[in-house]
N, C-alpha and C. Protein backbone atom coordinates (compact mmCIF):
# COMPACT_ATOMS: atom_id res chain seq x y z
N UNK A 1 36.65 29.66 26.90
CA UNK A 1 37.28 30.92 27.27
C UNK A 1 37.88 31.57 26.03
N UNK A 2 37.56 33.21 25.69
CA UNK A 2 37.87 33.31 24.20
C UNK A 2 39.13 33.68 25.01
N UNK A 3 40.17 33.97 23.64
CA UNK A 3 41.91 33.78 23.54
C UNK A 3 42.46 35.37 24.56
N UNK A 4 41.64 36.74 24.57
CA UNK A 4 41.70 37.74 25.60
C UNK A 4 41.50 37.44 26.51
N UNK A 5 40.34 36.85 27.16
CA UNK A 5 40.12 36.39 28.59
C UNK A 5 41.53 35.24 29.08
N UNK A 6 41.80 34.27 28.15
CA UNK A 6 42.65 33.38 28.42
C UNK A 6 44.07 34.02 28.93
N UNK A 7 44.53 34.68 28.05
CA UNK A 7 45.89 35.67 27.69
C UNK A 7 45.63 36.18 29.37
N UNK A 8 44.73 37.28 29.71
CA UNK A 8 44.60 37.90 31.00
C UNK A 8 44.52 37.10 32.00
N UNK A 9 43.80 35.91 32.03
CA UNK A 9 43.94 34.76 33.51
C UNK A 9 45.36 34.35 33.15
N UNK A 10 46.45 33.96 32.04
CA UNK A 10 47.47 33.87 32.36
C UNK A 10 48.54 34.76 33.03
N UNK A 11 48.58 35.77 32.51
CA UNK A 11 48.93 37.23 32.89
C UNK A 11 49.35 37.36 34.89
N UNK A 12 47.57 37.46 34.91
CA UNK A 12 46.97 37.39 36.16
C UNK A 12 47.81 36.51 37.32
N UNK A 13 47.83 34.68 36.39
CA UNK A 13 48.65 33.36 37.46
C UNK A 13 49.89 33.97 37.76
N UNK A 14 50.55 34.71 36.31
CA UNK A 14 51.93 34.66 36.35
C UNK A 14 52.22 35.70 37.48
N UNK A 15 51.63 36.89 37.84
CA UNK A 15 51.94 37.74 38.57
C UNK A 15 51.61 37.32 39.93
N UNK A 16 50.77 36.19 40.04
CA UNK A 16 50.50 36.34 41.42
C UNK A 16 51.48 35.15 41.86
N UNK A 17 51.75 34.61 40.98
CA UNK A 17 52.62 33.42 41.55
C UNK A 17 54.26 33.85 41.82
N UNK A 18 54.34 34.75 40.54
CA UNK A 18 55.88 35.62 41.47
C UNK A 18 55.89 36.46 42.56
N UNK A 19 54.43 37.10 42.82
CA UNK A 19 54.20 37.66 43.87
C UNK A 19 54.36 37.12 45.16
N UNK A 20 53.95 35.78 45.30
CA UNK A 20 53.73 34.63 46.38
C UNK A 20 55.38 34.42 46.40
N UNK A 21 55.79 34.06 45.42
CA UNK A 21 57.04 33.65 45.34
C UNK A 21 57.97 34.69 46.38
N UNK A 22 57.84 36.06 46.01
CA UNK A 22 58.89 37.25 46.25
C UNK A 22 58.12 37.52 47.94
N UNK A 23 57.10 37.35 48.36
CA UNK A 23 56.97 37.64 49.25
C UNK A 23 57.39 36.16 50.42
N UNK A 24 56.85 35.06 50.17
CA UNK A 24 57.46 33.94 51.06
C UNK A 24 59.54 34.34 51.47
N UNK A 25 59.80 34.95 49.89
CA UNK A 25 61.30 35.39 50.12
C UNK A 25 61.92 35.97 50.92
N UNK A 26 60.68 36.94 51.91
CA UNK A 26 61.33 37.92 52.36
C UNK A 26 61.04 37.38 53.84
N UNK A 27 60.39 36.23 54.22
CA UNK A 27 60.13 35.61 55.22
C UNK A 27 60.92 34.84 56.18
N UNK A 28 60.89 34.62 56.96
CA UNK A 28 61.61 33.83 57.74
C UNK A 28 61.68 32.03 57.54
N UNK A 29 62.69 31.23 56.80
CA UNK A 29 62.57 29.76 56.70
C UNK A 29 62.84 28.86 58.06
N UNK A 30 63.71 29.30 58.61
CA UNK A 30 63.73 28.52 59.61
C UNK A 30 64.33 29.69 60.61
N UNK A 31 64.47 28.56 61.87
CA UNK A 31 65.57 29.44 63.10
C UNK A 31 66.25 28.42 63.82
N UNK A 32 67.14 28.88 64.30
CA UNK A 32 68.03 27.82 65.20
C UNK A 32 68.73 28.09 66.12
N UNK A 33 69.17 27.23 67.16
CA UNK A 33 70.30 27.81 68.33
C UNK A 33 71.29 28.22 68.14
N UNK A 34 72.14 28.96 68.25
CA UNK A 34 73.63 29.25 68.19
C UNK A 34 74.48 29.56 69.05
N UNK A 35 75.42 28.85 68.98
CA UNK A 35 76.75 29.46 70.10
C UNK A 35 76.41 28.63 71.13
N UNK A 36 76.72 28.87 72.71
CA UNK A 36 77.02 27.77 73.57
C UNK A 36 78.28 27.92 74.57
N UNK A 37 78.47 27.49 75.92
CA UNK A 37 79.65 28.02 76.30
C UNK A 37 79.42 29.54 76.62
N UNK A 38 81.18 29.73 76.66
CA UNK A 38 81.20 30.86 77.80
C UNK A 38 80.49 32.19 76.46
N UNK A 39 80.34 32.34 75.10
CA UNK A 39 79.77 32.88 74.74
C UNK A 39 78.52 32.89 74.55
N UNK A 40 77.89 32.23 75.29
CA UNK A 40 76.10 32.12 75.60
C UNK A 40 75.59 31.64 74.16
N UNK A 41 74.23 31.74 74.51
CA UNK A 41 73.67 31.26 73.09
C UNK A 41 72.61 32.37 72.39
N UNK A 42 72.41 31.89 71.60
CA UNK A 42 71.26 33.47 70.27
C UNK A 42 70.83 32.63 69.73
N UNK A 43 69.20 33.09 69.21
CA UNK A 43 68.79 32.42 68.09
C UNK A 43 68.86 33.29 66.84
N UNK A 44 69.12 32.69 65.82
CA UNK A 44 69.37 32.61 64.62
C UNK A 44 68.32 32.41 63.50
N UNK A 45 67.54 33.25 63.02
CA UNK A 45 66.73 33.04 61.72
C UNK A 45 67.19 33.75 60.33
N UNK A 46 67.03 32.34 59.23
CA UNK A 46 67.18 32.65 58.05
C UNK A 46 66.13 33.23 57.06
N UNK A 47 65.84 34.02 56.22
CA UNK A 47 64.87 33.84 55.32
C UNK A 47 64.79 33.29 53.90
N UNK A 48 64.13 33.29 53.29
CA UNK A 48 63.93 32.04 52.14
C UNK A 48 65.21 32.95 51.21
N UNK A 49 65.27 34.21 50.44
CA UNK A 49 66.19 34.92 50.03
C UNK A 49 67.67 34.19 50.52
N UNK A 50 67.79 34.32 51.61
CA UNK A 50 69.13 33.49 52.54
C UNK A 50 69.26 32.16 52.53
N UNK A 51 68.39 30.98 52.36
CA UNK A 51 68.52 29.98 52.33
C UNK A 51 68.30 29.58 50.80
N UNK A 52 67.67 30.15 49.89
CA UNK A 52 67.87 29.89 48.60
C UNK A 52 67.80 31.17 48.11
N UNK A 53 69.19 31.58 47.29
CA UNK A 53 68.99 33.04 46.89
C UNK A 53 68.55 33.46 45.80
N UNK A 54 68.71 32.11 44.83
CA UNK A 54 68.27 31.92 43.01
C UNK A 54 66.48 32.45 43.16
N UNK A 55 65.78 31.60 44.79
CA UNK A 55 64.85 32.20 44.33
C UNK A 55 63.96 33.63 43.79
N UNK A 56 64.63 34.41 44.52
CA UNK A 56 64.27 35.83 44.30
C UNK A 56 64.96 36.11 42.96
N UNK A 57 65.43 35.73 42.48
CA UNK A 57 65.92 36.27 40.45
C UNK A 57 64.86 35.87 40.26
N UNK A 58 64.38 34.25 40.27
CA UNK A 58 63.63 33.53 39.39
C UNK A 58 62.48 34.35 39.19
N UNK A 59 61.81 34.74 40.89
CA UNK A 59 60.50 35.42 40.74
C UNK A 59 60.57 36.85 39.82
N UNK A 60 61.95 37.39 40.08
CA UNK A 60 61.72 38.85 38.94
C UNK A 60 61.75 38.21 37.63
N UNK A 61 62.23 36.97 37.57
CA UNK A 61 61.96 36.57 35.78
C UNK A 61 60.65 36.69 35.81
N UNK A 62 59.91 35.64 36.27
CA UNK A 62 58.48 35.39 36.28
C UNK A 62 57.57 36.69 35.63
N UNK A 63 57.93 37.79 36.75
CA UNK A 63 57.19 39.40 36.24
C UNK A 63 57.64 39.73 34.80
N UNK A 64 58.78 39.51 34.89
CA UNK A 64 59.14 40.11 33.61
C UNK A 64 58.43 39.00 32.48
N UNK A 65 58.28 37.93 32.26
CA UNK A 65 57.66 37.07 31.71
C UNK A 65 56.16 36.78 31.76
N UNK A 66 55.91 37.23 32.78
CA UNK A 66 54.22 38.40 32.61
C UNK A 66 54.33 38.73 31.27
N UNK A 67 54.61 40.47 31.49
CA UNK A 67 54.91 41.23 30.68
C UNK A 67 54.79 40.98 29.46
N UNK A 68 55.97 40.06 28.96
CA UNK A 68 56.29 39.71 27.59
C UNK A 68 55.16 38.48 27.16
N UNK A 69 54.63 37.94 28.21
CA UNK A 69 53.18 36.99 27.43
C UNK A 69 52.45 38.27 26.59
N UNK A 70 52.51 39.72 27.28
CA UNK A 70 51.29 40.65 26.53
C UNK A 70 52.07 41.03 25.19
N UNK A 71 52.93 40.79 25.33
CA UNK A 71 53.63 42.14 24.26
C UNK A 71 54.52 40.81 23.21
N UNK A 72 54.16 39.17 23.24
CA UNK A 72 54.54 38.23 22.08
C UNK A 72 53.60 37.50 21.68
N UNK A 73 53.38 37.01 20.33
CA UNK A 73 52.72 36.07 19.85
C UNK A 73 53.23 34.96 19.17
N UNK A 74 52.37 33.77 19.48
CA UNK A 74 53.05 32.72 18.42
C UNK A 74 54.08 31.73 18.75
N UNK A 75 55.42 31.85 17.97
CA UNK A 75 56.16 31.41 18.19
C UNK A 75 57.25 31.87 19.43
N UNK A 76 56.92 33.07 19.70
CA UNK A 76 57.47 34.12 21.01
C UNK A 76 56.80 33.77 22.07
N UNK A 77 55.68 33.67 22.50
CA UNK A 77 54.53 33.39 23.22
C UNK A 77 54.83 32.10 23.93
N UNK A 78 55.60 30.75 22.79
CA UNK A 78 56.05 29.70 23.02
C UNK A 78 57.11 29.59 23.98
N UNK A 79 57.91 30.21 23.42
CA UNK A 79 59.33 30.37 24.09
C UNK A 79 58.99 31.58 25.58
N UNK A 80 58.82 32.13 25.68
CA UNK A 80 58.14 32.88 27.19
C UNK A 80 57.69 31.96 28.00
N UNK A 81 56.50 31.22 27.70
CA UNK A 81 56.21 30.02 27.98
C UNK A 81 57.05 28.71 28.63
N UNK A 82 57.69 28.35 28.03
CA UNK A 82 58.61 27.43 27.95
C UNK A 82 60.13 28.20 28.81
N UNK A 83 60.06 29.39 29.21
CA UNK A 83 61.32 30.23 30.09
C UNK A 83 60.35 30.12 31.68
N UNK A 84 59.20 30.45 31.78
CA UNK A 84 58.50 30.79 32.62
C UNK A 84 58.13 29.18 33.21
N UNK A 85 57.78 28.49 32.20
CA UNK A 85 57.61 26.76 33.53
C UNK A 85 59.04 26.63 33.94
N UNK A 86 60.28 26.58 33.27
CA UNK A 86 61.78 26.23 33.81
C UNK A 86 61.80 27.04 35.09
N UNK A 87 61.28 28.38 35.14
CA UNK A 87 61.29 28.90 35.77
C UNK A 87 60.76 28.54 37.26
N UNK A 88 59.34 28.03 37.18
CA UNK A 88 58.29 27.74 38.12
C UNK A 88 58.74 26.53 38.47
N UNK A 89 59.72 25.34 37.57
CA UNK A 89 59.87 24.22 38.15
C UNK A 89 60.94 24.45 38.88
N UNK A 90 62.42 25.55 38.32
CA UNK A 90 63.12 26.02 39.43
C UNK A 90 63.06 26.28 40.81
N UNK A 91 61.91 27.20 40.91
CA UNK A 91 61.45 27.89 42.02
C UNK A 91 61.19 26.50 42.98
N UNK A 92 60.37 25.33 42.55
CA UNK A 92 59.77 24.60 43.43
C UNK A 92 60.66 23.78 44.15
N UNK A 93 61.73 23.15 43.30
CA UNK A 93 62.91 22.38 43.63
C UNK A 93 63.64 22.93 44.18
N UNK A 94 64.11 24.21 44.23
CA UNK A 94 64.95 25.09 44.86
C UNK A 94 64.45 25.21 46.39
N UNK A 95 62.87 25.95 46.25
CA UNK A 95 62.17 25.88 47.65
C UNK A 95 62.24 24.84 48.72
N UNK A 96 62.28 23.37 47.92
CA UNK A 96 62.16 21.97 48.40
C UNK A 96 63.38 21.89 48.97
N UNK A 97 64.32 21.93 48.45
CA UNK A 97 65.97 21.70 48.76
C UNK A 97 66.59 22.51 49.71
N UNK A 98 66.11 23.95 49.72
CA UNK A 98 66.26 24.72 51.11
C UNK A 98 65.31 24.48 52.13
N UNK A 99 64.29 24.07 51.78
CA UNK A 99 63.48 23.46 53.44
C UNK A 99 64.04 22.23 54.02
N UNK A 100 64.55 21.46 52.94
CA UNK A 100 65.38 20.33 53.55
C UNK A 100 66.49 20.14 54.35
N UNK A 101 67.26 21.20 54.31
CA UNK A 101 68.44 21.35 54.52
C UNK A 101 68.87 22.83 54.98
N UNK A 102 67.97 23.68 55.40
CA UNK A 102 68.75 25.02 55.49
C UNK A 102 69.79 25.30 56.97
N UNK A 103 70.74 23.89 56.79
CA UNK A 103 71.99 24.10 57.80
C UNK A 103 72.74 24.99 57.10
N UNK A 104 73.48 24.78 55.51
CA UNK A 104 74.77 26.06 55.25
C UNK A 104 73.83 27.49 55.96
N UNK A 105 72.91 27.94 55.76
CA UNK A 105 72.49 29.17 55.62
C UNK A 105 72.49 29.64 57.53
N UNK A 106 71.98 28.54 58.18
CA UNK A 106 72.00 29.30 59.58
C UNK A 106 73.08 29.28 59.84
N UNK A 107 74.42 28.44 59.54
CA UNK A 107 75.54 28.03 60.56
C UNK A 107 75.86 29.35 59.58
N UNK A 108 75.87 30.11 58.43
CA UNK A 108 76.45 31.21 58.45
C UNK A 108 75.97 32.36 59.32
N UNK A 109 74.50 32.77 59.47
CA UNK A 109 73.91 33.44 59.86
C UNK A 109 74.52 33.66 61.60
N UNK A 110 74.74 32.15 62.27
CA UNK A 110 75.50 32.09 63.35
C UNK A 110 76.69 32.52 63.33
N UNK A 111 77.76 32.22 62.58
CA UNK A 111 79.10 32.35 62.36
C UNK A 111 78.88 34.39 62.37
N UNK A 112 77.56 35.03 62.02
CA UNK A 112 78.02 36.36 61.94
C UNK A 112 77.59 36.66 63.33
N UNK A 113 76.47 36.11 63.85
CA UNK A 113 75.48 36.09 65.07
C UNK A 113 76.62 36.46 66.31
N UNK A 114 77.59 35.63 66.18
CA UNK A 114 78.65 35.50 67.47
C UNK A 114 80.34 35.67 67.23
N UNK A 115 80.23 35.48 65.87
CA UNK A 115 81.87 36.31 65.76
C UNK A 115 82.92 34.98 65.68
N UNK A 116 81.95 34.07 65.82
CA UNK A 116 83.03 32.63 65.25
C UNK A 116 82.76 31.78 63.87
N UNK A 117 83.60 31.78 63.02
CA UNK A 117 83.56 30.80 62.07
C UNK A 117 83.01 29.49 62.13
N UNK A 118 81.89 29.37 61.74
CA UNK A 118 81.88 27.49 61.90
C UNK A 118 81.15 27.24 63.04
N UNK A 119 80.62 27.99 63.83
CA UNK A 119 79.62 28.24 65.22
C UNK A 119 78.69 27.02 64.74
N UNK A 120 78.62 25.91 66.23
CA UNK A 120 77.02 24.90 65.77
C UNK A 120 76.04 25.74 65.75
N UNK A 121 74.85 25.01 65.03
CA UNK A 121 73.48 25.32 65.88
C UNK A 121 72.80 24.00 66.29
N UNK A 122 72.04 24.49 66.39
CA UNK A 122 71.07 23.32 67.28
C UNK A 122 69.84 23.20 67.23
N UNK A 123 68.82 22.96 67.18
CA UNK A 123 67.32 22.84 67.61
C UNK A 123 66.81 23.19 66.14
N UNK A 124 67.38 23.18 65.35
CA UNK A 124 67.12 23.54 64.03
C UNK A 124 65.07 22.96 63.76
N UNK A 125 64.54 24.29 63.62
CA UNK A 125 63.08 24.13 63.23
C UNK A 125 62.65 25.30 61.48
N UNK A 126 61.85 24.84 60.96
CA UNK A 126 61.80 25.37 59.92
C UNK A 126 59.95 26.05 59.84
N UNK A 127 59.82 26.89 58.89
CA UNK A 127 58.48 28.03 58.81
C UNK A 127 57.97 27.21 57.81
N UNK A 128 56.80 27.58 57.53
CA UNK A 128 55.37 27.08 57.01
C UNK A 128 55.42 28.50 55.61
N UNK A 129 56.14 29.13 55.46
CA UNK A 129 56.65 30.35 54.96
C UNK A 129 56.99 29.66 53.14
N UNK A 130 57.99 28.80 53.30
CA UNK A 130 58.41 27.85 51.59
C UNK A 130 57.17 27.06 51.17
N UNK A 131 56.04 26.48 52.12
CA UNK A 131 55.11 26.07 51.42
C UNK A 131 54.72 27.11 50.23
N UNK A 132 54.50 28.59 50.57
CA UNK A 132 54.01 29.22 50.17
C UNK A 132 55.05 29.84 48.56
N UNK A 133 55.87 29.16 48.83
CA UNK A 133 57.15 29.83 47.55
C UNK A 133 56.78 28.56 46.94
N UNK A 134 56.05 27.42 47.52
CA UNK A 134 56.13 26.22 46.28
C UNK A 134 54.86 26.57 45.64
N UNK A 135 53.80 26.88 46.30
CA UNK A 135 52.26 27.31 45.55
C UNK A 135 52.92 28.70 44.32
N UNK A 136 53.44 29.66 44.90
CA UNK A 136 53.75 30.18 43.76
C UNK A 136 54.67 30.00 42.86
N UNK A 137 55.52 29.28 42.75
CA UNK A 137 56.29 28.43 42.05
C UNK A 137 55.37 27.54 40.89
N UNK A 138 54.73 26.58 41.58
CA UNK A 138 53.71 25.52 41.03
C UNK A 138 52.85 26.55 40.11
N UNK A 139 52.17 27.75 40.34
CA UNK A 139 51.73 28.74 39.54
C UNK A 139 52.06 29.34 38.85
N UNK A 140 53.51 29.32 38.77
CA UNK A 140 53.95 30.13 37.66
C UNK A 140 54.25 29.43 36.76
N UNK A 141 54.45 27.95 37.06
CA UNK A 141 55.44 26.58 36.30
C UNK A 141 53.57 26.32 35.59
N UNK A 142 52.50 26.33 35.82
CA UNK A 142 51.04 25.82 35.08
C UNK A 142 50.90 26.99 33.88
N UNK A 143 51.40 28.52 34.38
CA UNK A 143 51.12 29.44 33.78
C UNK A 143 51.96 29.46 32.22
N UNK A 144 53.19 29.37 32.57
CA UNK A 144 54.39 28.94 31.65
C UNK A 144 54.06 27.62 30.64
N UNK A 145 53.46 26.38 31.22
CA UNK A 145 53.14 25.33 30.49
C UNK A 145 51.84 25.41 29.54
N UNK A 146 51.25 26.57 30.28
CA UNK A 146 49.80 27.01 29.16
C UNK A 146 49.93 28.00 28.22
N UNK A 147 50.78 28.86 28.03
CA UNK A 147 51.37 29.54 27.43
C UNK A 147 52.45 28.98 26.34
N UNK A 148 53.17 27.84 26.69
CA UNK A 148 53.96 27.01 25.91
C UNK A 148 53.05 26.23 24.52
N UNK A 149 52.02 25.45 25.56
CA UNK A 149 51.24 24.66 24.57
C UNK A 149 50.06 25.62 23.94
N UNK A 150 49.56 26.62 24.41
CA UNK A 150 48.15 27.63 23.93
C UNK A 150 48.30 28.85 23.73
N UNK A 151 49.26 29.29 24.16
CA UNK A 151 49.42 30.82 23.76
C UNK A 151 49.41 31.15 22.76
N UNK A 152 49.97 30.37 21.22
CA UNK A 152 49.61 30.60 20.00
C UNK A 152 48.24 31.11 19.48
N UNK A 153 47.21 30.38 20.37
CA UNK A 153 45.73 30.61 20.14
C UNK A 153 45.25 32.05 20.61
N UNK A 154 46.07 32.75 22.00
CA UNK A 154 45.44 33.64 22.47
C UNK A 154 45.57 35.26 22.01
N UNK A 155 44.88 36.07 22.57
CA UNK A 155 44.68 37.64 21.57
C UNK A 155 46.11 38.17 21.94
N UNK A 156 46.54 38.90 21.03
CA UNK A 156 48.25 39.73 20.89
C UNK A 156 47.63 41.00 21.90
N UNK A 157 48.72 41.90 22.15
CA UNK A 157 47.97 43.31 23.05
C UNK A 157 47.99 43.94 22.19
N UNK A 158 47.95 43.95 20.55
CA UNK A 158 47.70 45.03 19.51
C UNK A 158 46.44 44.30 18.88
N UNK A 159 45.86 43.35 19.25
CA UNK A 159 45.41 43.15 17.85
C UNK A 159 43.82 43.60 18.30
N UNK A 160 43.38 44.49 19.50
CA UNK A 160 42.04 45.03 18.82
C UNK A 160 42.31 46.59 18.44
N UNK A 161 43.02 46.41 17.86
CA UNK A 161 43.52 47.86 17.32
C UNK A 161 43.65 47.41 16.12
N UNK A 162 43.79 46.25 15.14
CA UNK A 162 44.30 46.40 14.43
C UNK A 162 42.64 45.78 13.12
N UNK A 163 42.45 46.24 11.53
CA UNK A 163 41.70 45.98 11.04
C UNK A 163 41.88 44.70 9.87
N UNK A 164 41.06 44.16 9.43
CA UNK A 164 41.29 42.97 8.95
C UNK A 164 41.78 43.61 7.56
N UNK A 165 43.40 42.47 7.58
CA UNK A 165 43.90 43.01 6.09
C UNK A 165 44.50 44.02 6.60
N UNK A 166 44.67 44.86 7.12
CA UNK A 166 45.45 45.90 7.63
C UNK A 166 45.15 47.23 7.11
N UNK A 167 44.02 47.61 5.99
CA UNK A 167 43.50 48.33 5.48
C UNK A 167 42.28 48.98 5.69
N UNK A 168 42.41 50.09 5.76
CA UNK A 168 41.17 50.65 6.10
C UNK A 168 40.80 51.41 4.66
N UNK A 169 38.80 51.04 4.50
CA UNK A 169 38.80 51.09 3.75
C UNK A 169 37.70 52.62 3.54
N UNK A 170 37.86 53.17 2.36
CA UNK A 170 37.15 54.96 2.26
C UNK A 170 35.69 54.56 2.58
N UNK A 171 35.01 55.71 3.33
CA UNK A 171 33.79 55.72 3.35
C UNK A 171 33.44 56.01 2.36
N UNK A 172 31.91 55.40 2.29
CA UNK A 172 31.03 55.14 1.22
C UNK A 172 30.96 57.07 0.66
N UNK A 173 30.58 57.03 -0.68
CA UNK A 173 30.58 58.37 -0.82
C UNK A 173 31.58 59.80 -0.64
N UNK A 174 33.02 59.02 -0.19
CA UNK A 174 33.69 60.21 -0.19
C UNK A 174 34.94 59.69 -1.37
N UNK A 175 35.72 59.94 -1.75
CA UNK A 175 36.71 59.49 -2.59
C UNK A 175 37.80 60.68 -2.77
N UNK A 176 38.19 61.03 -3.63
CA UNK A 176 39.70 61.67 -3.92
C UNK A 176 38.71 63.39 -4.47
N UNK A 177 39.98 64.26 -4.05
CA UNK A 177 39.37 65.56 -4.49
C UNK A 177 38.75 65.97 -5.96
N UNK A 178 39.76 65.10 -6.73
CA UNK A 178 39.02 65.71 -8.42
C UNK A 178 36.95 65.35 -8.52
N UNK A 179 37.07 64.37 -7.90
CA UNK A 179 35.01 63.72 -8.54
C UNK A 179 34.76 64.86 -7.64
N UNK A 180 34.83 65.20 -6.42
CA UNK A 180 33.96 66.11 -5.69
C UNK A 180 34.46 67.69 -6.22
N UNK A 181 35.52 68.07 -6.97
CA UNK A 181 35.68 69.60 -7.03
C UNK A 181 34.83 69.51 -8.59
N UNK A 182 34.73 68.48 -8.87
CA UNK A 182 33.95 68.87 -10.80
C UNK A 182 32.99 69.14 -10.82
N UNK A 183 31.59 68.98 -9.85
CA UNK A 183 30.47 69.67 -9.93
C UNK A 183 31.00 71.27 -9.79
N UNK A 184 32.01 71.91 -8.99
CA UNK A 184 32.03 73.00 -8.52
C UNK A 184 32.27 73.59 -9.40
N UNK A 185 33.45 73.10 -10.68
CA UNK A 185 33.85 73.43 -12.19
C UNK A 185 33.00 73.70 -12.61
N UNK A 186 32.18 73.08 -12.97
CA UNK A 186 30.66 72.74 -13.95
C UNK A 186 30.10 74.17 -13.83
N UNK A 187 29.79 74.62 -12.50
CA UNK A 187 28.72 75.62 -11.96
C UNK A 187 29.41 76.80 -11.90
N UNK A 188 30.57 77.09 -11.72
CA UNK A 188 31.19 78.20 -11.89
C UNK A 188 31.45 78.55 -13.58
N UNK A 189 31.81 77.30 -14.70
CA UNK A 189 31.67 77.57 -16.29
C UNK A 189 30.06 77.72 -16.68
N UNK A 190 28.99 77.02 -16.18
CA UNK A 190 27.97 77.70 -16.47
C UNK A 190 27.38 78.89 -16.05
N UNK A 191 27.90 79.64 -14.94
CA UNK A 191 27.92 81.17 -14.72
C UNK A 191 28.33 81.80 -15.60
N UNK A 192 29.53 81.67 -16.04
CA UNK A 192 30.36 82.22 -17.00
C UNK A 192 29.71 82.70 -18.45
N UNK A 193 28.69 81.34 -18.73
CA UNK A 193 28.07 81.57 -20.05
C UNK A 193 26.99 82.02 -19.83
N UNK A 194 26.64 82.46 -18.62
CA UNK A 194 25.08 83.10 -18.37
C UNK A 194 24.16 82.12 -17.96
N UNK A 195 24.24 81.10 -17.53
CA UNK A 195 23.12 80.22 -17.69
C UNK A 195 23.40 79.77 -16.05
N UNK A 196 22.10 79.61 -15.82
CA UNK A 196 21.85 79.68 -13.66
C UNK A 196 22.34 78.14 -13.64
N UNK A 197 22.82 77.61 -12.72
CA UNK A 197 22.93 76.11 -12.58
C UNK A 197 22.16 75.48 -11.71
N UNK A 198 21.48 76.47 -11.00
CA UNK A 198 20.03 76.07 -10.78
C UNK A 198 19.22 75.40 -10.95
N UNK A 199 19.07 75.66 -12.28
CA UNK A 199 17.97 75.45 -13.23
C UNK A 199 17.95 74.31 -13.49
């Protein structure tokens, strides 16, 4: 894969994996019973944003760390790299740890649901929704680790613009005004003395 094609399938992971990421966010993680007694009961759903909130920064890092894979090389390229897997391994552990556990997040969601502090829930079931924040997580954390170790190798977003040596060099046959105005000298002083330049 030459180093442009490479650069663009990274590009490509990184966006779709914050994409996956930001959209599982806006989803529903779990739901649960709430309330009980003479104030009846409601169900209660959280979404991934609500049960882990770091994730939605992480994924706008991710984009933004798109971005800057096009616009660094090298030793920059490295470090983007190396922001963007912390990133993707964030996302996954974070995802993991709120599917495990997303009691703080409903018993608040309840506590607003019914107007009591500290409200149980109950029947606590969780969405198929965070699988999908760990695939893009896991994608952004491969994208970041290939970029860490290879991005040095791959094309900059200036460099087919740019010429080897940085110089561009005169076309053949043209050069600076004096060689091309001295024939014109020549032929206008041999008018002068009478003689055709014609000839």
């Amino acid at each position: 894969m030459t180093g442009r094609r490479a650069l663009a399938v990274a590009v490509l992971g990184c966006l779709a994996g914050a994409g996956l990421v930001l959209l599982a966010a806006g989803q529903p993680w779990a739901h649960a019973v709430a309330g009980g007694g003479a104030a009846g009961v409601t169900t209660v759903r959280v979404s991934g944003a609500e049960v882990v909130a770091v994730v939605s920064g992480l994924a706008v890092l991710a984009l933004a760390g798109s971005v800057a894979l096009l616009a660094t090389r090298r030793t920059g390229r490295r470090l983007v790299g190396a922001v963007l897997a912390l990133a993707g391994l964030s996302i996954v552990a974070g995802t993991l740890a709120g599917r495990t556990d997303p009691g703080p997040a409903l018993r608040e969601a309840a506590g607003e649901a019914t107007g009591r502090i500290g409200a149980p829930v109950t029947d606590v079931a969780t969405t198929g929704w965070p699988w999908l924040a760990v695939a893009g997580g896991l994608l952004v954390l491969a994208t970041g680790l290939a970029a860490a170790v290879l991005g040095p190798r791959w094309s900059a977003m200036s460099s087919r613009y740019e010429r080897d040596g940085g110089v561009v060099a005169p076309a053949s046959g043209s050069g600076t005004d004096e060689p091309a105005a001295a024939p014109t000298r020549d032929a206008w002083a041999a008018l002068d003395r009478g003689t055709d330049p014609t000839v």
